[in-house]
C-alpha atoms as a PDB file:
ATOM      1  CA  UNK A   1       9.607  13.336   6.512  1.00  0.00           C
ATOM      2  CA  UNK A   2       5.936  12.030   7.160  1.00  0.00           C
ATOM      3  CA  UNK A   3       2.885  13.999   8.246  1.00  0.00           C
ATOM      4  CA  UNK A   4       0.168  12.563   9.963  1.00  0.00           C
ATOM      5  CA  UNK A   5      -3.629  13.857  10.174  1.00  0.00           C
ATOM      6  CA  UNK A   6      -6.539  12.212  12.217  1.00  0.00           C
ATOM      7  CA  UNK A   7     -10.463  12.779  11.021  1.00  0.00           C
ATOM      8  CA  UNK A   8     -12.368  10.356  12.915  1.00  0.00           C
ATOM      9  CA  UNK A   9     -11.407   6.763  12.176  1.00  0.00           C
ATOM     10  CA  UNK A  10      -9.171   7.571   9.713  1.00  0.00           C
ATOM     11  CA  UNK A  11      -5.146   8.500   9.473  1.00  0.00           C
ATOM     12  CA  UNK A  12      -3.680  10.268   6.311  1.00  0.00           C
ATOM     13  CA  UNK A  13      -0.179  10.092   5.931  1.00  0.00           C
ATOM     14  CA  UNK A  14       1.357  12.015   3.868  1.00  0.00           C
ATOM     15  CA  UNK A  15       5.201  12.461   2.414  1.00  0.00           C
ATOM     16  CA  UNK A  16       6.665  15.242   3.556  1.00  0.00           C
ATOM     17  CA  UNK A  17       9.684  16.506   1.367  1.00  0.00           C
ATOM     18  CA  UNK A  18       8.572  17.934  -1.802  1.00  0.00           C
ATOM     19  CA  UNK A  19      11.861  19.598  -2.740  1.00  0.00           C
ATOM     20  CA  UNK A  20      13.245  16.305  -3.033  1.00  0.00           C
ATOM     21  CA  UNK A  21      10.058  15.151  -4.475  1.00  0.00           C
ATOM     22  CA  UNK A  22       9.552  12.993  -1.518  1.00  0.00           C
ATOM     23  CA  UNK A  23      12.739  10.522  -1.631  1.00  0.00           C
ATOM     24  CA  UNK A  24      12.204   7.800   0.527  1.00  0.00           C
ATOM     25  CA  UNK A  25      15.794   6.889   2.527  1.00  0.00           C
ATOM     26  CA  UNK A  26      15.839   4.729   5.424  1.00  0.00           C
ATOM     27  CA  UNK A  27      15.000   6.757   8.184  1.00  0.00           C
ATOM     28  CA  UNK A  28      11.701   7.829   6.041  1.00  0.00           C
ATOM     29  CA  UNK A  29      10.688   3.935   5.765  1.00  0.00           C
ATOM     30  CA  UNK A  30      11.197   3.608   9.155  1.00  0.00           C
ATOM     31  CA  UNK A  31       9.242   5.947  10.146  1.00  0.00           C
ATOM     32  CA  UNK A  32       6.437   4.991   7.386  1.00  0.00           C
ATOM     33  CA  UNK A  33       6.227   1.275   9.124  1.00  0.00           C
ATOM     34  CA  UNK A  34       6.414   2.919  12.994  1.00  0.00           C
ATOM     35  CA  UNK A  35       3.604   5.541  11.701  1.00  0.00           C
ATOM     36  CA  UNK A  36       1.671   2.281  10.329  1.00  0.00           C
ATOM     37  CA  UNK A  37       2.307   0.079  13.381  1.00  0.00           C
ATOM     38  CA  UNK A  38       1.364   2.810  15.089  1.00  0.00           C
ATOM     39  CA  UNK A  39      -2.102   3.446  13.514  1.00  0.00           C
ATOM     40  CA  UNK A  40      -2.884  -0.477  14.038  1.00  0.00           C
ATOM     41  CA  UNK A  41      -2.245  -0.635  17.236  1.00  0.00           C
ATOM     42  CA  UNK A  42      -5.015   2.061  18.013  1.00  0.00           C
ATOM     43  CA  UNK A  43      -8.310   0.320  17.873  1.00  0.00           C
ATOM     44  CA  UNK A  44     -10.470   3.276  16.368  1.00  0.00           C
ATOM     45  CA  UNK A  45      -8.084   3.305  13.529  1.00  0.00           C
ATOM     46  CA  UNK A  46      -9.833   2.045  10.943  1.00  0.00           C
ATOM     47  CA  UNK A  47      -8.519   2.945   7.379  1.00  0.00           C
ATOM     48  CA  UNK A  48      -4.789   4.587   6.594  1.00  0.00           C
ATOM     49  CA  UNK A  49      -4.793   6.922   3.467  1.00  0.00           C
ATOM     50  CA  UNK A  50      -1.162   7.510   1.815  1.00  0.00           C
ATOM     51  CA  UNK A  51      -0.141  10.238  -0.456  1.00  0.00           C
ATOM     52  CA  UNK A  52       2.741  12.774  -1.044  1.00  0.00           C
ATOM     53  CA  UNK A  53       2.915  16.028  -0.938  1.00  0.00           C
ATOM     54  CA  UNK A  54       3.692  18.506  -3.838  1.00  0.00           C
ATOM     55  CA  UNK A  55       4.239  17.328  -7.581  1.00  0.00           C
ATOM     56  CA  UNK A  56       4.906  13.900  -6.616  1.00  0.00           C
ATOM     57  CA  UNK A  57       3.580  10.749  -5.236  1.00  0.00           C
ATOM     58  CA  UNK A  58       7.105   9.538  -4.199  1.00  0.00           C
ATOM     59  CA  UNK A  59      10.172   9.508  -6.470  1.00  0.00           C
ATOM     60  CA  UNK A  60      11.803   6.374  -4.841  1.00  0.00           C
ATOM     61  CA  UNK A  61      14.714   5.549  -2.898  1.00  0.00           C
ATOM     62  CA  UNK A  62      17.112   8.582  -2.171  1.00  0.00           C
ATOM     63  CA  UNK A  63      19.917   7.909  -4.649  1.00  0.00           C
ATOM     64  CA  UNK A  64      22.008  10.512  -2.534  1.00  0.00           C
ATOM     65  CA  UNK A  65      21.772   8.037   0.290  1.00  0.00           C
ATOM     66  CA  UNK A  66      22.203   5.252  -2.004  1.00  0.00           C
ATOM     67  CA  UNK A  67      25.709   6.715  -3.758  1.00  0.00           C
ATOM     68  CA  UNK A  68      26.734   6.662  -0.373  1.00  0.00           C
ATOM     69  CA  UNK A  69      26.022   3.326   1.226  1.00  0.00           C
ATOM     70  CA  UNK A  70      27.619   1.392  -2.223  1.00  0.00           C
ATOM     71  CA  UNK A  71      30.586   1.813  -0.176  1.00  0.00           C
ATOM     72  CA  UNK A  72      30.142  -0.737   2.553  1.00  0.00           C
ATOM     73  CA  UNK A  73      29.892  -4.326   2.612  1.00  0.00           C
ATOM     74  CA  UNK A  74      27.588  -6.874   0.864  1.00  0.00           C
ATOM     75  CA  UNK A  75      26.333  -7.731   4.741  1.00  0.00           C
ATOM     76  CA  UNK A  76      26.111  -4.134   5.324  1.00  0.00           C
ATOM     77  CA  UNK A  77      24.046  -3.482   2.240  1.00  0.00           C
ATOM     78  CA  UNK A  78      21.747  -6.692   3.409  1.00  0.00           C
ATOM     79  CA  UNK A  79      20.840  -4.736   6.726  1.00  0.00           C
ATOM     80  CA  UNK A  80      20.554  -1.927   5.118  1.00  0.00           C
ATOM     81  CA  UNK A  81      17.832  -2.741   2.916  1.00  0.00           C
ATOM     82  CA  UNK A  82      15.796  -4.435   6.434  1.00  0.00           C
ATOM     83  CA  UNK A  83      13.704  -1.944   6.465  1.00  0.00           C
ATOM     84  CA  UNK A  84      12.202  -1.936   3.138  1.00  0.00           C
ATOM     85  CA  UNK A  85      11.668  -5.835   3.398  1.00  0.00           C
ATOM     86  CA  UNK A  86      10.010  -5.258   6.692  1.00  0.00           C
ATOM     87  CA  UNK A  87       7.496  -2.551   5.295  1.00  0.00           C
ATOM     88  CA  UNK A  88       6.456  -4.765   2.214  1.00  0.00           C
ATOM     89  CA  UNK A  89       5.582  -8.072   4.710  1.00  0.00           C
ATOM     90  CA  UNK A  90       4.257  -5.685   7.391  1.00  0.00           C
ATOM     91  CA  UNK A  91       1.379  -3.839   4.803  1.00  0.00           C
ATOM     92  CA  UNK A  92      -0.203  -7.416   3.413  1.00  0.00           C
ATOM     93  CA  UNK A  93      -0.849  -8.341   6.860  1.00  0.00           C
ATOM     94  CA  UNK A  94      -1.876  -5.163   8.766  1.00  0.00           C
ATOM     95  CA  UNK A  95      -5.370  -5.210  10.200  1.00  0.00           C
ATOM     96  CA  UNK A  96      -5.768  -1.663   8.839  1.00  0.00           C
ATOM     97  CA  UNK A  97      -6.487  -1.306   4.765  1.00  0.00           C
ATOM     98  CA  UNK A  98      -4.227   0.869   3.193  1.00  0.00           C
ATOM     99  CA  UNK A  99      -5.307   3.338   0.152  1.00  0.00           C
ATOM    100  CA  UNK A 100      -2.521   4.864  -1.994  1.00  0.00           C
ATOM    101  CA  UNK A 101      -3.646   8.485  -3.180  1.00  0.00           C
ATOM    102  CA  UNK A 102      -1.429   9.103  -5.651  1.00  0.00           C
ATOM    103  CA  UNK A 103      -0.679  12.922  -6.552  1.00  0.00           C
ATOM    104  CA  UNK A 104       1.737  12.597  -9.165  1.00  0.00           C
ATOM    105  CA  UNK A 105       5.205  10.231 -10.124  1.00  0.00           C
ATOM    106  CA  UNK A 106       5.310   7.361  -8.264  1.00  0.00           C
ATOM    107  CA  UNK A 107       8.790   5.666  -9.226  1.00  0.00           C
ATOM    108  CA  UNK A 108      10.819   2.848  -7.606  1.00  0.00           C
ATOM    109  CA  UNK A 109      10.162   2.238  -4.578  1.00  0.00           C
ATOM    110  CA  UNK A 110       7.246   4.722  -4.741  1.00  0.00           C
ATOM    111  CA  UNK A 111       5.413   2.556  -7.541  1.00  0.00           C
ATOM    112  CA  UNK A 112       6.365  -0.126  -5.500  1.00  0.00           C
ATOM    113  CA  UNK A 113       4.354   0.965  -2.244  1.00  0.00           C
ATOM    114  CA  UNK A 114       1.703   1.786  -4.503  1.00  0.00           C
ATOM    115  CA  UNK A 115       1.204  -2.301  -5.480  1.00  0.00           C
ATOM    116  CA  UNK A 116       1.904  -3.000  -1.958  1.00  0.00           C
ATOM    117  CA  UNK A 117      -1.124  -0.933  -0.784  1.00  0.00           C
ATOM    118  CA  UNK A 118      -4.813  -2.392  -0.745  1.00  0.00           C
ATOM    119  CA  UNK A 119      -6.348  -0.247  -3.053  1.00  0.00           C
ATOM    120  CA  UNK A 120      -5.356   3.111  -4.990  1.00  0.00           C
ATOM    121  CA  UNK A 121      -6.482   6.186  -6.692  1.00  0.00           C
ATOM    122  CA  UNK A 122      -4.447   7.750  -8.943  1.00  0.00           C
ATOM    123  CA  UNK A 123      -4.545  11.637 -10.214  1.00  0.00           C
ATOM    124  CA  UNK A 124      -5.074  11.798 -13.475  1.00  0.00           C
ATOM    125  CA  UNK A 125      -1.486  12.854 -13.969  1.00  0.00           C
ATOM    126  CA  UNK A 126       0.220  10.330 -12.266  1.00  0.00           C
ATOM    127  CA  UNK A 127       2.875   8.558 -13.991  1.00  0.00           C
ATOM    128  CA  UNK A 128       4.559   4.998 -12.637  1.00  0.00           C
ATOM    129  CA  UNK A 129       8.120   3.569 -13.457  1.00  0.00           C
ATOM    130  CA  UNK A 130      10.199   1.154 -12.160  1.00  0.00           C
ATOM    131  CA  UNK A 131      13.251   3.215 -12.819  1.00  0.00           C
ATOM    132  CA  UNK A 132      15.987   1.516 -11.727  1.00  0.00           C
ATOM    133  CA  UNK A 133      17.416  -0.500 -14.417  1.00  0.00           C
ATOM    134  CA  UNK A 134      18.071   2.894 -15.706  1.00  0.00           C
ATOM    135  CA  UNK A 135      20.481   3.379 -13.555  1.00  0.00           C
ATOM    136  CA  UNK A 136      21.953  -0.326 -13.266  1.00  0.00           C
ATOM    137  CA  UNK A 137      20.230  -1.529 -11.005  1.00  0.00           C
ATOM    138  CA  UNK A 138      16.930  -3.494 -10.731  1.00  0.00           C
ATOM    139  CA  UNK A 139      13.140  -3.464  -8.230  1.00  0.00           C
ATOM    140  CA  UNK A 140      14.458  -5.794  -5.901  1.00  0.00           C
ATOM    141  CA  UNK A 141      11.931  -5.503  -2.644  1.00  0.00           C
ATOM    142  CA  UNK A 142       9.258  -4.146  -4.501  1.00  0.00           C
ATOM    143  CA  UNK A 143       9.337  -6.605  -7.576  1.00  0.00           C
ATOM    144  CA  UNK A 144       6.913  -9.123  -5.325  1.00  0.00           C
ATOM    145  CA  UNK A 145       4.364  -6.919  -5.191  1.00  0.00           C
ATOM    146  CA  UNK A 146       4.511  -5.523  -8.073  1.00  0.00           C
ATOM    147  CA  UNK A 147       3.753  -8.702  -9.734  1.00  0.00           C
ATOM    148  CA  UNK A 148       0.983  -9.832  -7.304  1.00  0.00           C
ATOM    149  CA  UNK A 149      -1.321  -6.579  -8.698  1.00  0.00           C
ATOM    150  CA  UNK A 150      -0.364  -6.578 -12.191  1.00  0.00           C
ATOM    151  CA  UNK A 151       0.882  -9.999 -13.259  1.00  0.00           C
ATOM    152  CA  UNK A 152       4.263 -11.729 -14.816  1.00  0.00           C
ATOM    153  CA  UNK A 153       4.071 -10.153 -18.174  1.00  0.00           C
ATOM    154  CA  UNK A 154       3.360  -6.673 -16.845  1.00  0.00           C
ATOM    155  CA  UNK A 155       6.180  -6.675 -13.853  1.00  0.00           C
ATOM    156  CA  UNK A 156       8.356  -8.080 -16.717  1.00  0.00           C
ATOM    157  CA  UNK A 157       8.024  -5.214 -18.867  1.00  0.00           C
ATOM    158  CA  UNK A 158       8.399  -2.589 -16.084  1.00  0.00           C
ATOM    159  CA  UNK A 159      11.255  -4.249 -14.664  1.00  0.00           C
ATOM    160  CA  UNK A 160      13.067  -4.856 -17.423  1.00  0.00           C
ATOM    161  CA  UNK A 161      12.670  -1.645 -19.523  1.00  0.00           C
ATOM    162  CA  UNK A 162      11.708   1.396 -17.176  1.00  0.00           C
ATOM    163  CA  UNK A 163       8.975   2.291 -19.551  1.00  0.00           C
ATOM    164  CA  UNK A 164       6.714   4.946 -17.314  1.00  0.00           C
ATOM    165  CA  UNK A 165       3.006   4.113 -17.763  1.00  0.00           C
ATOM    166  CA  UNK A 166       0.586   6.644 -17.332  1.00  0.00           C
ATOM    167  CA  UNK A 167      -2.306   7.192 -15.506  1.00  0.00           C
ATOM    168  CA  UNK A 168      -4.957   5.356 -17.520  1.00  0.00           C
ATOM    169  CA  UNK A 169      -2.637   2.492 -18.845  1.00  0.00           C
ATOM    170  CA  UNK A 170      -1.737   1.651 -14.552  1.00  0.00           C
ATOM    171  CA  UNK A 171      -5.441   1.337 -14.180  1.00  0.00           C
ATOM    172  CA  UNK A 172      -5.932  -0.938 -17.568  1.00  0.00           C
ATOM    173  CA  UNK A 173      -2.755  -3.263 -15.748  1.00  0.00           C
ATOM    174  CA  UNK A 174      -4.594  -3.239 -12.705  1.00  0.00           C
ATOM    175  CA  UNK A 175      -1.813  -1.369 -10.871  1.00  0.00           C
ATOM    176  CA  UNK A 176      -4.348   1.501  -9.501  1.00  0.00           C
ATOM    177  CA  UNK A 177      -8.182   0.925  -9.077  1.00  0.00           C
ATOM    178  CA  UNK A 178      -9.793   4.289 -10.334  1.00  0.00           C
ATOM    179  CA  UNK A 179      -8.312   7.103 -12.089  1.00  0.00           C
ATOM    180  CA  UNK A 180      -9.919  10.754 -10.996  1.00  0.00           C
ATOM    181  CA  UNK A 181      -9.058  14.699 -11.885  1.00  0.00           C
ATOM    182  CA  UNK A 182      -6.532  15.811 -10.047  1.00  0.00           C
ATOM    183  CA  UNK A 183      -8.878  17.979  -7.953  1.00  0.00           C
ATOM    184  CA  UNK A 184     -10.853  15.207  -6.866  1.00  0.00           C
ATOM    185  CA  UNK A 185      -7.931  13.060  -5.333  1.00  0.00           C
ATOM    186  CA  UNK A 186      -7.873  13.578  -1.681  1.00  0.00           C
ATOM    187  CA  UNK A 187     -11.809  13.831  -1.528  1.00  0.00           C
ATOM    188  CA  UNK A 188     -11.770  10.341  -3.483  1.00  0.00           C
ATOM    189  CA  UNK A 189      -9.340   8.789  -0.958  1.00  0.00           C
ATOM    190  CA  UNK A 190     -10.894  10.468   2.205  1.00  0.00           C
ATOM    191  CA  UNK A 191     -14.565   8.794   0.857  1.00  0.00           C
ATOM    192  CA  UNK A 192     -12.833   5.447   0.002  1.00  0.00           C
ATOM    193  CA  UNK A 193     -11.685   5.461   3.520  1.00  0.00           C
ATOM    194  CA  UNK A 194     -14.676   6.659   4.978  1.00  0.00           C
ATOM    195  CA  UNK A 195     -16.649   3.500   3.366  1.00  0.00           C
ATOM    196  CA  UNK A 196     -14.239   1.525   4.418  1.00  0.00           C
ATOM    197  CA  UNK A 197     -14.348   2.833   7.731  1.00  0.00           C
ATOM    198  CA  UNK A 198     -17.883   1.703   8.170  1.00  0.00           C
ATOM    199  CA  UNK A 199     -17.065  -1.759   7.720  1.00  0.00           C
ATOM    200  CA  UNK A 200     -16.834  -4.152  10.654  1.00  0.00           C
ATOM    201  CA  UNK A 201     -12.915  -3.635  11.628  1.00  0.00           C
ATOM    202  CA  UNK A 202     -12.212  -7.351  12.958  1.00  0.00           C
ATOM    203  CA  UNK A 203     -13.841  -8.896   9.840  1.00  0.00           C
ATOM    204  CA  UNK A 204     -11.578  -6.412   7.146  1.00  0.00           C
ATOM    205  CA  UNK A 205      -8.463  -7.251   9.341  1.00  0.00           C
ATOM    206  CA  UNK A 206      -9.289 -10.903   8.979  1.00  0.00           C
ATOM    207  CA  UNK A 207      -9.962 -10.685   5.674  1.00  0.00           C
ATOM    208  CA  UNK A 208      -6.318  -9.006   4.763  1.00  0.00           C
ATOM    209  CA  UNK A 209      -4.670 -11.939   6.445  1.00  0.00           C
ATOM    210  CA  UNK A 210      -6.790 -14.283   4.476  1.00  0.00           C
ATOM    211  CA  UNK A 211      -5.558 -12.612   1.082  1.00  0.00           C
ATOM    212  CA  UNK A 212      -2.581 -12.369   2.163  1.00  0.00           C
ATOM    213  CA  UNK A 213      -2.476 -16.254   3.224  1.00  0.00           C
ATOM    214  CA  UNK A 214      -3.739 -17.311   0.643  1.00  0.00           C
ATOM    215  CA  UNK A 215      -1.752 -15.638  -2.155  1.00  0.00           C
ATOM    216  CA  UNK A 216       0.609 -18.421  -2.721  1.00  0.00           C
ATOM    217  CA  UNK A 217      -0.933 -21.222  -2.428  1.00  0.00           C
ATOM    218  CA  UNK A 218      -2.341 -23.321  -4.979  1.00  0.00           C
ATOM    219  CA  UNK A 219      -6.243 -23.100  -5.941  1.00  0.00           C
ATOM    220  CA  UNK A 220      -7.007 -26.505  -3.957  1.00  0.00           C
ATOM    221  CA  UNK A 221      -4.540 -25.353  -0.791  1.00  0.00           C
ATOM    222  CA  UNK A 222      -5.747 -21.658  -0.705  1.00  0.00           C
ATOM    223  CA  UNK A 223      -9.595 -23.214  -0.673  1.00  0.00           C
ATOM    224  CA  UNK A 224      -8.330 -25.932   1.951  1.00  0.00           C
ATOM    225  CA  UNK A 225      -7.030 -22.715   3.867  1.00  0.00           C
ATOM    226  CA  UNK A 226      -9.770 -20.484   3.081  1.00  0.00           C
ATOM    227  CA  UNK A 227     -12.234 -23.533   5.172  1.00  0.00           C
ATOM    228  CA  UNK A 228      -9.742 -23.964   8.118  1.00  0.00           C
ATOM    229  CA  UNK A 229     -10.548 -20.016   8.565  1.00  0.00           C
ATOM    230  CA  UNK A 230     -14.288 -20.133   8.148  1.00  0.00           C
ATOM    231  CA  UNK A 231     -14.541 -20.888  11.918  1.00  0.00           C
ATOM    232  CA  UNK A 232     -12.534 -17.707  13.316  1.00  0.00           C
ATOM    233  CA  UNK A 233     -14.718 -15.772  10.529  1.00  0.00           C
ATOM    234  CA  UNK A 234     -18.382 -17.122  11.913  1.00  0.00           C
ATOM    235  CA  UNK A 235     -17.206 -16.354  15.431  1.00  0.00           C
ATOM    236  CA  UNK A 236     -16.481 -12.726  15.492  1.00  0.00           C
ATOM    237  CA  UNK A 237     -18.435 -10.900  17.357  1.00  0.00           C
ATOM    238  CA  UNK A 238     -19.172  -8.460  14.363  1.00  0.00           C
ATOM    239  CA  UNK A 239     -21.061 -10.591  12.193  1.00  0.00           C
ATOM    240  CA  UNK A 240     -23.922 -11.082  14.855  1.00  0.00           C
ATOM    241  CA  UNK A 241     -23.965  -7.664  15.237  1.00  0.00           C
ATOM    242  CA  UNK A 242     -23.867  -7.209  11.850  1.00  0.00           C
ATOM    243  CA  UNK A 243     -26.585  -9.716  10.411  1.00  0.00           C
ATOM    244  CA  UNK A 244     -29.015  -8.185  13.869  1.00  0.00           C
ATOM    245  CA  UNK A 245     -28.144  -4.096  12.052  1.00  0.00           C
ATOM    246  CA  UNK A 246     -29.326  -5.246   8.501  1.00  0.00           C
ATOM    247  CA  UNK A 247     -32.723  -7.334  10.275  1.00  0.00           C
ATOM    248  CA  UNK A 248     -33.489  -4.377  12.136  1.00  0.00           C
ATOM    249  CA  UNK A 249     -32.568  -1.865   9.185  1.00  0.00           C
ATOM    250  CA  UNK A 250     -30.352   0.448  11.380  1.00  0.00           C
ATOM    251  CA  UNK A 251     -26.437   0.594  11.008  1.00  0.00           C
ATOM    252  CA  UNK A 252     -24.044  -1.643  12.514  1.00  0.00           C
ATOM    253  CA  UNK A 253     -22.187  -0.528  15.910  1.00  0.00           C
ATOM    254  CA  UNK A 254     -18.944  -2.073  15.531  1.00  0.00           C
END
C-alpha cells in the first residue's frame, strides 16, 4: 500500500503497511513507479519525498510472495522481477528529484531504493542491510545502485556479508546525505523538498538526465557528453529568467 499527500509543489509518498513493516511485493512497486510517473507528468510537481510508515523505512521484498513465485519458471521469474528493473531505470531519469526519508530499517530492496533516490535523510535510528544472502540469495536489481552511491568496496561488503550499518556509518559510506533525530525527519525532508522546489524545474530535470548520462562513461566521454548538452542547457527558458531574478534581486518565477 502507498499513500500520497500534496503541499504545494511537493508529493510525499509514503509506505503504507506497517504490520508487515512495509514489504514491498509487486503490486506495491507497481504502484510506487505509476505514483512516480504520475507525479512527473504533473507540471507543478516539483520534488517527490519517500518514506514509510511505522518502525520501518521498508523491510524489502515480501518473502511471502517470494516463497511462492520460486515455483514457476526461470522465464516466469524474469517477468516477474520487470517491475523492479523498471523502477530502478525509471528514478535516475525522472524529471522530478527524489528524497528518501528514512524512518527506520531499510533492507533489501528498501536499502536499495534508498541508493536509487537523489538524496536522503536518515533518522537517527535507521539501520541498512542488504539481507539477502542471508537467506541464499543475493541484491540483484538493486546491486547497481547500490554501488553508484557508495562504491565497489562498500557494495562488496554489503552484498556479500549482510552486515547492517547504522545510521552514522551509511552517511560516512555516502549511502544517506545527513543524519537527523528522529523527530526532525519529516520536517528535514519536507524543507529539503521545499528548497528544491524553488529551483528552476526544467534545469533540475535536465540536470538528472545529465547525471544519469553521464554515469558510465569515461572522464573524457562524460565531458564530450556533458558539451554536446551545454546547448539544450543555455536555451531553457529558465535561465533567462533566472539570471533577469538575481539582476533585479527578486525571486525567480519559474
Amino acid at each position: 500500500m502507498l499513500e500520497s499527500d500534496r503541499d504545494g509543489h511537493v508529493v510525499t509518498l509514503r509506505f503504507a503497511d506497517p504490520q508487515r513493516r512495509n514489504a514491498l511485493g509487486y503490486a506495491q512497486v507497481a504502484e510506487l513507479v505509476a505514483a512516480l510517473r504520475e507525479a512527473a507528468d504533473d507540471d507543478q510537481v516539483r520534488a517527490v519525498v519517500l518514506t514509510g510508515s511505522g518502525t520501518a523505512f521498508s523491510a524489502g521484498g515480501d518473502l511471502n510472495e517470494f516463497r511462492r513465485e520460486l515455483k514457476g519458471s526461470a522465464l516466469e521469474l524474469y517477468d516477474s522481477g520487470a517491475v523492479w528493473a523498471e523502477l530502478f531505470t525509471l528514478v535516475p531519469r525522472l524529471r522530478l528529484p527524489l528524497i528518501a526519508a528514512v524512518n527506520g530499517p531499510a533492507l533489501g530492496g528498501g536499502c536499495g531504493i534508498v541508493a536509487l533516490c537523489d538524496l536522503a535523510i536518515a533518522s537517527r535510528e535507521a539501520t541498512f542491510a542488504l539481507s539477502e544472502i542471508r537467506i541464499g540469495l543475493f541484491p540483484i536489481v538493486v546491486l547497481p545502485a547500490l554501488r553508484r552511491v557508495v562504491g565497489e568496496r562498500v557494495a562488496r561488503q554489503m552484498a556479500l556479508t549482510g552486515d547492517q550499518l547504522d545510521a552514522a556509518e551509511a552517511q560516512r559510506v555516502g549511502l544517506v546525505n545527513r543524519v537527523v533525530e528522529p523527530a526532525a525527519l519529516q520536517a528535514e525532508a519536507a524543507d529539503l523538498a521545499a528548497r528544491l522546489a524553488r529551483l528552476g524545474p526544467t534545469a533540475l530535470g535536465l540536470g538528472k538526465r545529465l547525471l544519469a548520462d553521464t554515469a558510465g562513461l569515461d572522464y573524457d566521454e562524460a565531458v564530450g557528453h556533458a558539451q554536446a548538452m551545454r546547448g539544450v542547457f543555455l536555451t531553457n527558458p529558465e535561465l533567462v529568467e533566472g539570471v533577469a531574478a538575481f539582476l533585479d534581486k527578486r525571486p525567480p518565477q519559474w
